[in-house]
Protein backbone atom coordinates (compact mmCIF):
# COMPACT_ATOMS: atom_id res chain seq x y z
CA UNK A 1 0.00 0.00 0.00
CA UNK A 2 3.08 2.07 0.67
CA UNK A 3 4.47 1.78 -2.59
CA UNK A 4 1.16 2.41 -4.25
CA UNK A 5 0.54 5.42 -2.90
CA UNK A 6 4.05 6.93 -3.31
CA UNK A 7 3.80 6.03 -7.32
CA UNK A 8 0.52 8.30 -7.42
CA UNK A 9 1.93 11.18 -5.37
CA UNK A 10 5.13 11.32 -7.74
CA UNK A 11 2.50 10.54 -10.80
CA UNK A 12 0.90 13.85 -9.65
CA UNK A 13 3.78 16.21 -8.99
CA UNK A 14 5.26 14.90 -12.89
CA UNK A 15 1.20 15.67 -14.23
CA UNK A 16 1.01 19.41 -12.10
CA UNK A 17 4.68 19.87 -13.52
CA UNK A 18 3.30 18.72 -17.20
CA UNK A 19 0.61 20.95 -16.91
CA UNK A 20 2.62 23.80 -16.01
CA UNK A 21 4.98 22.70 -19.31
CA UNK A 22 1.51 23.08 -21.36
CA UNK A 23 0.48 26.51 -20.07
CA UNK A 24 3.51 28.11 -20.17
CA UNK A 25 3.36 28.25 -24.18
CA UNK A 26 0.19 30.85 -23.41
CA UNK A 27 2.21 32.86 -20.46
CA UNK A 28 5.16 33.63 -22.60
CA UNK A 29 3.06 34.09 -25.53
CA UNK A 30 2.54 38.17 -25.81
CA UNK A 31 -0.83 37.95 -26.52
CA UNK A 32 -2.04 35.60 -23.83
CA UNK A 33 -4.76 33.20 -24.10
CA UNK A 34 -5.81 34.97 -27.31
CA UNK A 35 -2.52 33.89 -29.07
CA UNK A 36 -3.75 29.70 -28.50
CA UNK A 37 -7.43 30.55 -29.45
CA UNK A 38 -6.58 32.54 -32.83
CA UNK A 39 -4.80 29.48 -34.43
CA UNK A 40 -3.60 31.66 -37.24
CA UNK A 41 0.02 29.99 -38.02
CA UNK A 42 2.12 26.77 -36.99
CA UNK A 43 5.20 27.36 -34.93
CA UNK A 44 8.74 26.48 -36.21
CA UNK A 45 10.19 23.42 -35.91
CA UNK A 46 11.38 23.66 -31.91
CA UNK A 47 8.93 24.86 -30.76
CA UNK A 48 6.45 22.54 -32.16
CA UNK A 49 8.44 19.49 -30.83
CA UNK A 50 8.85 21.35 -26.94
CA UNK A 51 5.46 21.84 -27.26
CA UNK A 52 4.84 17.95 -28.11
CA UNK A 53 6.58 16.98 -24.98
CA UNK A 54 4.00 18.20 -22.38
CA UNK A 55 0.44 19.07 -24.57
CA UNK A 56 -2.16 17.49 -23.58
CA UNK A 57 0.09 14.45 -22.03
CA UNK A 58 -0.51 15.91 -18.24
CA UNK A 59 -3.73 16.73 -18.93
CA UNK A 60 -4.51 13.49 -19.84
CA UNK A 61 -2.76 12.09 -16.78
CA UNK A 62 -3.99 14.45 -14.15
CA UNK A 63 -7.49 13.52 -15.33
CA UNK A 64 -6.66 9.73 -14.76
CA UNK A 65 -5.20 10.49 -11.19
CA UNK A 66 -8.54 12.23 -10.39
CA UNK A 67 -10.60 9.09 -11.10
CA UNK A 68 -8.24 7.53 -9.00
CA UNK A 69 -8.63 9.66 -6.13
CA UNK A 70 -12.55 9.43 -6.97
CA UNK A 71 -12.52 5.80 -6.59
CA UNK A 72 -10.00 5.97 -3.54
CA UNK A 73 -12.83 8.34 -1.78
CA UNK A 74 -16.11 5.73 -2.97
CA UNK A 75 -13.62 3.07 -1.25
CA UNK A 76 -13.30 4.84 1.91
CA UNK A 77 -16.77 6.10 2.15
CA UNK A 78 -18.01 2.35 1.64
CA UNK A 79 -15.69 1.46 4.33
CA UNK A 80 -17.21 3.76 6.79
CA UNK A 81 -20.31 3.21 6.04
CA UNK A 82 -21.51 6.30 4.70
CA UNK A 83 -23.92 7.36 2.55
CA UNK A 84 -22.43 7.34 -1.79
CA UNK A 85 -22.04 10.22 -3.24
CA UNK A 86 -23.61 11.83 0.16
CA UNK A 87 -20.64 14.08 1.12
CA UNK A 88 -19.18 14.34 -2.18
CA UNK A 89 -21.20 16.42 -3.53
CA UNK A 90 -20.24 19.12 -1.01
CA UNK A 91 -16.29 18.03 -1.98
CA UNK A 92 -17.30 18.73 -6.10
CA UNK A 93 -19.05 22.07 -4.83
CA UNK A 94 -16.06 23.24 -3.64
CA UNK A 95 -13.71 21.97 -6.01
CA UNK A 96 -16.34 24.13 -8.95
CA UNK A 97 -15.84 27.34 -6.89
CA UNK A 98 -12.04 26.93 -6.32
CA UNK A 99 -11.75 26.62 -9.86
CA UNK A 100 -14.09 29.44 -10.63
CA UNK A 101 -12.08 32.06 -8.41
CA UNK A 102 -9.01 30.71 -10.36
CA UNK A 103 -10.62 31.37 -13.50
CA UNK A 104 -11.64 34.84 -12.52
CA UNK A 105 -8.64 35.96 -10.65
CA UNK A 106 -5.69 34.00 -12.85
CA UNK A 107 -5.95 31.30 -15.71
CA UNK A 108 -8.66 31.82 -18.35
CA UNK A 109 -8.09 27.70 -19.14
CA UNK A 110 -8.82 26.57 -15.73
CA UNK A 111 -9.44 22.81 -15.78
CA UNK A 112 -11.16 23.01 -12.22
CA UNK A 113 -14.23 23.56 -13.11
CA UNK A 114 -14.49 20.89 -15.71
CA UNK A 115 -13.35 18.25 -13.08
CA UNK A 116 -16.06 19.54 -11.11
CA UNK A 117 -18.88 18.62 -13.06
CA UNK A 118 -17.29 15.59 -13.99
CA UNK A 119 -17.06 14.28 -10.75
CA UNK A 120 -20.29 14.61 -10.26
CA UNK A 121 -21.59 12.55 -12.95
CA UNK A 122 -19.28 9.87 -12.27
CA UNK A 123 -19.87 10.04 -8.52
CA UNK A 124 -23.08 8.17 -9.43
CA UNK A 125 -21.32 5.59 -11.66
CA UNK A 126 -18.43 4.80 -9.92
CA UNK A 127 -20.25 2.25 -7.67
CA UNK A 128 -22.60 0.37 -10.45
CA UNK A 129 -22.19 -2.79 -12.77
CA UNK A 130 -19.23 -2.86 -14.96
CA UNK A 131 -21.80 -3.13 -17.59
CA UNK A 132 -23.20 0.01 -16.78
CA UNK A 133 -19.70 1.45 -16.40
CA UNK A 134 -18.56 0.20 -19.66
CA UNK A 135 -21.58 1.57 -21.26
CA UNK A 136 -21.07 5.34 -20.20
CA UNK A 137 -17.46 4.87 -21.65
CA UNK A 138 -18.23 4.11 -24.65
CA UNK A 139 -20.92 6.88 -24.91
CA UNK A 140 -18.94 9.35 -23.54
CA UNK A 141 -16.15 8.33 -25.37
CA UNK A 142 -18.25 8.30 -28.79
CA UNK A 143 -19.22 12.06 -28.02
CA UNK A 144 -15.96 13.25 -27.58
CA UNK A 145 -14.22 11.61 -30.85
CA UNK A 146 -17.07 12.96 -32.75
CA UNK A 147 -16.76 16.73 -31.27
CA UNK A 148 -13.26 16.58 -32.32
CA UNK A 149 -13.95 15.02 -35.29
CA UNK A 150 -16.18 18.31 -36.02
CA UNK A 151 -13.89 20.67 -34.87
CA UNK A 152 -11.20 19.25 -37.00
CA UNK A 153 -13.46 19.48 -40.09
CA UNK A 154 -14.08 23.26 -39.29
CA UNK A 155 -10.54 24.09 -38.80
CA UNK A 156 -9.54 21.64 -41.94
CA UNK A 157 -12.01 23.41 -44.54
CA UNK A 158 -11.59 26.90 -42.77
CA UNK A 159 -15.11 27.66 -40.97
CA UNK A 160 -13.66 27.49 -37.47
CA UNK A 161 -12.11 30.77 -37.20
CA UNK A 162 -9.95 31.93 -34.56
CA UNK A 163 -10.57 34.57 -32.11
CA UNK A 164 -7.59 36.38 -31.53
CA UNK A 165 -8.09 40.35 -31.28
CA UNK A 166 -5.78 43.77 -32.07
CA UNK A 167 -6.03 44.18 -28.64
CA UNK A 168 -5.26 41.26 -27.25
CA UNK A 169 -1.30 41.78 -27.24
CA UNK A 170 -1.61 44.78 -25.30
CA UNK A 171 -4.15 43.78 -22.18
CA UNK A 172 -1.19 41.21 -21.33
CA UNK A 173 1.98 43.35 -22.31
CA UNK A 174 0.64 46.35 -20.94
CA UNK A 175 -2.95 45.72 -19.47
CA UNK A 176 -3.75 45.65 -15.64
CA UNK A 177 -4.84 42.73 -13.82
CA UNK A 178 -8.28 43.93 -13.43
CA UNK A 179 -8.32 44.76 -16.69
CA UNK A 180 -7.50 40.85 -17.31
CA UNK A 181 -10.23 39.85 -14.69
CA UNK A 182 -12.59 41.97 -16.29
CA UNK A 183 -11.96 40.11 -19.61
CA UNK A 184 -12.39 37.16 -18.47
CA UNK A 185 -15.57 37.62 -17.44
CA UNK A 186 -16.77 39.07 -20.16
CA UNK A 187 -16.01 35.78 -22.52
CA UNK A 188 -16.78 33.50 -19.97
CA UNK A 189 -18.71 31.29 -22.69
CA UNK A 190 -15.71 31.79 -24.64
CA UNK A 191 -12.50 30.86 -22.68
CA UNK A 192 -14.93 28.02 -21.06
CA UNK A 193 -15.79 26.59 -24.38
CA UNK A 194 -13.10 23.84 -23.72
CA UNK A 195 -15.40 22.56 -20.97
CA UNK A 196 -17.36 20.67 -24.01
CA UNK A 197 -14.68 18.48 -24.63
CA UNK A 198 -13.17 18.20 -21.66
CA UNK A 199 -16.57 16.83 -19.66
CA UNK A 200 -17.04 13.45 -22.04
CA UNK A 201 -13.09 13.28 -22.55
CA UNK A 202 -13.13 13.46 -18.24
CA UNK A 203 -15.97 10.92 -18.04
CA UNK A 204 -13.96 8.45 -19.15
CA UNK A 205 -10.91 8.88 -18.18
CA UNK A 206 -12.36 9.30 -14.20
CA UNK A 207 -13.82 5.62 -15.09
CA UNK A 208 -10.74 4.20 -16.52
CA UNK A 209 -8.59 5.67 -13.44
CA UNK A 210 -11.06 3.86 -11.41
CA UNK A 211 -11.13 0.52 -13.15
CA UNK A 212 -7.03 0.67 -13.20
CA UNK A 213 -6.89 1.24 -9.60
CA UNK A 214 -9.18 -1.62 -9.28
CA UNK A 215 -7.02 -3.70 -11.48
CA UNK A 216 -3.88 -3.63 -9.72
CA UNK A 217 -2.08 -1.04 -12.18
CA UNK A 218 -0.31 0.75 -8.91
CA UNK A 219 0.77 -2.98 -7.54
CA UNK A 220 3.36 -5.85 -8.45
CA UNK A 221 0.44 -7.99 -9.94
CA UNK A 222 -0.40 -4.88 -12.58
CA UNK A 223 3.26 -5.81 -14.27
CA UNK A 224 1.63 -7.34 -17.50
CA UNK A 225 -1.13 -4.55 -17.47
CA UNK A 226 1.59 -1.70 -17.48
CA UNK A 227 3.52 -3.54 -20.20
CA UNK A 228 0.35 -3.34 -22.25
CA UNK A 229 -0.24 0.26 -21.41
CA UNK A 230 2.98 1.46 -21.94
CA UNK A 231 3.39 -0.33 -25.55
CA UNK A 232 0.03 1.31 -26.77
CA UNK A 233 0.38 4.31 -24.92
CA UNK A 234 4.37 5.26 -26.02
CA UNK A 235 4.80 3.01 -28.87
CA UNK A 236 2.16 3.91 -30.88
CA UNK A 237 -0.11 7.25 -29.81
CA UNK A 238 3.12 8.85 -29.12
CA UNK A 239 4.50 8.47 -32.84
CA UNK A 240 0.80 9.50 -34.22
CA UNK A 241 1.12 12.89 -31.33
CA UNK A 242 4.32 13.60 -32.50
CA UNK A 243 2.37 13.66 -36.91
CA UNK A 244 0.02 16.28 -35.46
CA UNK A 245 2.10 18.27 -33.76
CA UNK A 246 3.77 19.29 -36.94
CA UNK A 247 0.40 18.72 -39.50
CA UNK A 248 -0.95 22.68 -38.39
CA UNK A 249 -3.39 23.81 -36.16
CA UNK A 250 -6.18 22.46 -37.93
CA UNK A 251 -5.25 19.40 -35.93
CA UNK A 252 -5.38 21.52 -32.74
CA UNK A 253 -7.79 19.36 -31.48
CA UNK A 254 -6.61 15.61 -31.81
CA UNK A 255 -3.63 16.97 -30.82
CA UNK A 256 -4.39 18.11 -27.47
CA UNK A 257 -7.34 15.94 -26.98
CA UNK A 258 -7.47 12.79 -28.95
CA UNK A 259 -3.95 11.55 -28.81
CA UNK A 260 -2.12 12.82 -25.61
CA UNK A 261 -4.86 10.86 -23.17
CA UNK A 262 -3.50 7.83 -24.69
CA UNK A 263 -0.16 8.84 -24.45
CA UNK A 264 -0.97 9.46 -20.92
CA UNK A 265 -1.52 5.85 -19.98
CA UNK A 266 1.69 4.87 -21.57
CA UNK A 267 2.89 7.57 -19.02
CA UNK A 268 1.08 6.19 -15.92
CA UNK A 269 2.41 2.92 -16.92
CA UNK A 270 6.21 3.99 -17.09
CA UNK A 271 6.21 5.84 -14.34
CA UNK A 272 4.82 3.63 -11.96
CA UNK A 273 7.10 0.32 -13.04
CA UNK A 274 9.97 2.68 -11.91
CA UNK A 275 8.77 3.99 -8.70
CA UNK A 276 7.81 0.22 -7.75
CA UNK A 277 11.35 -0.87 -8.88
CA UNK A 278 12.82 2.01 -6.63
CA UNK A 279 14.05 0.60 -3.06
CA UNK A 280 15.24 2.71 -0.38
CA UNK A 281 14.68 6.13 0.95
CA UNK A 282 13.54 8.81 -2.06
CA UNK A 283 16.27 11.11 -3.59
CA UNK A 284 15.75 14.39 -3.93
CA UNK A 285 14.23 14.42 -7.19
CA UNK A 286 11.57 11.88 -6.17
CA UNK A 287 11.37 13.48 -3.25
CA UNK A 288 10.47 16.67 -4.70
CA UNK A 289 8.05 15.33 -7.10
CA UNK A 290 6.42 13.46 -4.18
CA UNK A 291 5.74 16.78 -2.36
CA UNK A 292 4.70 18.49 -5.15
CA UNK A 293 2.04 15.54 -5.70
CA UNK A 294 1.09 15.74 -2.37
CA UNK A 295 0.27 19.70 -2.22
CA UNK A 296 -0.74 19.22 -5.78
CA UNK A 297 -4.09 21.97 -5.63
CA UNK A 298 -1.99 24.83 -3.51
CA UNK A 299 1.22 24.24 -6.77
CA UNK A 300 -1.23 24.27 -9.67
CA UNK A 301 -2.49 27.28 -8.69
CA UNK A 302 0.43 28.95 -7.60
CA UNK A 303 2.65 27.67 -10.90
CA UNK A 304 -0.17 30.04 -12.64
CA UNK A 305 0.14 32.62 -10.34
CA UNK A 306 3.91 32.85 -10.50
CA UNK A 307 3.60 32.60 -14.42
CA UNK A 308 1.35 35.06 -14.54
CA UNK A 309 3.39 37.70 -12.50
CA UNK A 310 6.34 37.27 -14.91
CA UNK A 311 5.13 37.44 -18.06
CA UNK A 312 2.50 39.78 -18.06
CA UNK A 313 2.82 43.29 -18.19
CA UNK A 314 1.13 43.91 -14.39
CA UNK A 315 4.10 42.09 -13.54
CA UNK A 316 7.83 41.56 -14.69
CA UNK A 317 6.54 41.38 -18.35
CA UNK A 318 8.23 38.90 -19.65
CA UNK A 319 6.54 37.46 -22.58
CA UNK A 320 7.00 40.63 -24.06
CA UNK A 321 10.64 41.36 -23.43
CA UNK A 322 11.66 38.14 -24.17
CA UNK A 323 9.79 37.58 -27.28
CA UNK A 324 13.02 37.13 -29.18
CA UNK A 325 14.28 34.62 -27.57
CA UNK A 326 11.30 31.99 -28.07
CA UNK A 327 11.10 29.83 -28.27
CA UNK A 328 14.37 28.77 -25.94
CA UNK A 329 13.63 30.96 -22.78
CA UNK A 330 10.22 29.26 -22.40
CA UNK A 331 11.75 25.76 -21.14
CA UNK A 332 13.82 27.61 -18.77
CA UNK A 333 10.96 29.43 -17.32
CA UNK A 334 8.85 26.40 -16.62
CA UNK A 335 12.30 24.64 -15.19
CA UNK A 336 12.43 28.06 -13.14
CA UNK A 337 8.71 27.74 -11.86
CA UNK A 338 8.94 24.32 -11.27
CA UNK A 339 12.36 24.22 -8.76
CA UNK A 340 10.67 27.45 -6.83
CA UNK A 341 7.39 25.63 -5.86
CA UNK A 342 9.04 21.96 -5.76
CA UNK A 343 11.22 23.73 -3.24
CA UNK A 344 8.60 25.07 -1.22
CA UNK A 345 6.30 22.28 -1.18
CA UNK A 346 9.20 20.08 0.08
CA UNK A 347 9.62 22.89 2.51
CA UNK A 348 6.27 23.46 3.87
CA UNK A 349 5.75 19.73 4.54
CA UNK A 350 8.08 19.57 6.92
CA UNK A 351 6.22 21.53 9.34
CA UNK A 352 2.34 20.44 7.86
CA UNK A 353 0.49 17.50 6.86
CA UNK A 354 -1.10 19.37 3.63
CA UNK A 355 -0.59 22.40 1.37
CA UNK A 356 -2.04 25.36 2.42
CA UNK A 357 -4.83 25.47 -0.22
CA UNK A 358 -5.23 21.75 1.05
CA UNK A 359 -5.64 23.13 4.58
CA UNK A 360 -8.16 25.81 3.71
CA UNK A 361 -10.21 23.08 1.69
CA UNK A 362 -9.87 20.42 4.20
CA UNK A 363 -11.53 23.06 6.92
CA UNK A 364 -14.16 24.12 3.79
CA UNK A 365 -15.16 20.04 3.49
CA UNK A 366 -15.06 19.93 7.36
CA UNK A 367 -17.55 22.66 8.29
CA UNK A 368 -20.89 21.71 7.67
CA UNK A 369 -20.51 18.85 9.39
CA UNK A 370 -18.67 20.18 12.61
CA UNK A 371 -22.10 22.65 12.84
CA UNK A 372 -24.16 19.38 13.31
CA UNK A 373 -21.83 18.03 15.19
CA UNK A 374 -22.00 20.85 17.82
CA UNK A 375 -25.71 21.63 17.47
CA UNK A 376 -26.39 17.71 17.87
CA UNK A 377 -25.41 17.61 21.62
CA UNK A 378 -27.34 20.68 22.78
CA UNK A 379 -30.66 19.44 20.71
């Protein structure tokens, strides 16, 4: 159980890192979010391949890890005897409105939300026949192929413009923060279009992190299982990730969406044969990703935060000084971002159990039931 458990902590510090390598392309970019949404022109040849490394990949793994922890929490509420989904419902409430005051205050492409509602859905399928399981997978999984599909054939035959504005370059080279907030909310619908593809793409993934858990990937007996994953996963969605990165942004979509969730099991797979074959105390490095993992919430949105404070013009303005430089100083940015908060997480845990956004949401989860707990005795 030991074991286990360290594999998925280091499996989420490497997917919060990941993320951080995917969103970084859209800090250092001068015109912000608007520069990924106008998909008006293919990068060169680096920076298509850095950008190959992490899109999509960590996305695609986070998303697993969170059916994971879904199933870990139907486990433990089954143990206890409690009522399914019951509580969690108040746990998805809160995770929707942390990730809608990170959407307002910081990152237009908050994936928050979208876990959210996907939770919630799966909360009620988690526990039921794997007939029924199978079934919403497939649906699910039908929906989101096709809405890619679509999108692809908009982009392909040119009636899926982008919407990248004049102005767009200076709100984040020159624009204030409210200015930014006040942006956001104004194309809510817009900047949380990705929501309809990430809600069938999350249903099943949540499921298939469940059913993996339940089939031993994270233990010894899972060996064969990995083996399988990591063939289809690295040896052959990789190669076809690594075509659409270079084919143009008309294949924006299958290349963020489609083909990095299966390179993300290939991922899962890798990852966890090594941490299993690891003996002794954790280095440094696996130490750091472990802590990282374990405060994951508190670094994803302070890797935003930080990004956002040096590349846009409220802060150190970045993007826009160092514009000449892409696409090389990117990669050392997210190396930069990553050491600071690996370093603090590591650094903070000494002294406390969770992160301090995991603090703040354990005492959120906590409340409504300490109230009854109090009034209880005096009724």
């Amino acid at each position: 159980m030991t074991t286990r458990i360290d594999a998925l902590d280091v499996l989420r510090g490497i997917a919060i890192m990941g993320t951080l390598g995917t969103n970084i392309w859209i800090f250092t970019d001068p015109s912000g979010p608007a520069g990924l949404l106008a998909l008006d022109g293919a990068p060169g040849a680096a920076e298509a391949f850095l950008r190959f490394l992490s899109n999509g990949k960590f996305l695609g793994l986070l998303t697993l890890l969170f059916g994971v922890g879904l199933e870990l929490q139907y486990r433990s509420a089954v143990r206890r005897g409690l009522t399914w989904p019951g509580r969690y419902l108040w746990r998805a409430a809160l995770l929707f409105a942390e990730g809608l005051l990170h959407y307002v205050l910081i990152f237009e492409f908050d994936v928050l939300m979208g876990y959210a509602i996907t939770s919630v859905v799966v909360a009620y399928l988690i526990g039921r026949s794997e007939r029924v399981v199978r079934g919403w997978m497939v649906a699910a999984g039908a929906v989101h192929v096709t809405l890619v599909g679509l999108l692809t054939l908009a982009l392909l035959t040119g009636t899926g413009g982008g919407t990248g504005g004049s102005g767009a370059e200076t709100l984040y080279t020159h624009g204030s923060w409210a200015g930014q907030v006040a942006v956001r909310l104004q194309n809510f619908l817009v900047f949380r279009a990705e929501l309809v593809l990430i809600v069938p793409m999350g249903i099943v993934l949540f499921l298939l992190g469940s059913r993996l858990l339940r089939a031993g990937v994270f233990e010894e007996r899972g060996a064969a299982l990995r083996r399988r994953l990591a063939v289809a996963g690295l040896g052959v969605a990789a190669p076809l990730n690594l075509l659409t990165s270079f084919a143009g942004p008309a294949w924006f979509a299958v290349d963020r969406y489609l083909l990095p969730p299966l390179v993300a099991l290939g991922l899962l797979a890798l990852v966890t044969t090594v941490v299993l074959r690891l003996k002794g105390a954790p280095g440094r490095v696996r130490a750091g990703l472990a802590a990282v993992g374990r405060t994951a919430l508190s670094c994803y949105v302070f890797q935003n935060l930080v990004a956002s404070a040096l590349c846009y013009g409220w802060g150190l303005g970045l993007a826009a000084r160092l514009d000449g430089l892409r696409p090389w100083w990117v990669p050392v940015a997210w190396a930069a971002v990553c050491l600071l908060f690996a370093t603090l997480a590591t650094l903070w845990l000494r002294r406390f159990e969770r992160g301090p956004l995991e603090l703040a949401w354990q005492w959120a989860y906590q409340a409504p039931w300490r109230r009854r707990e109090a009034v209880a005795p005096r009724a």
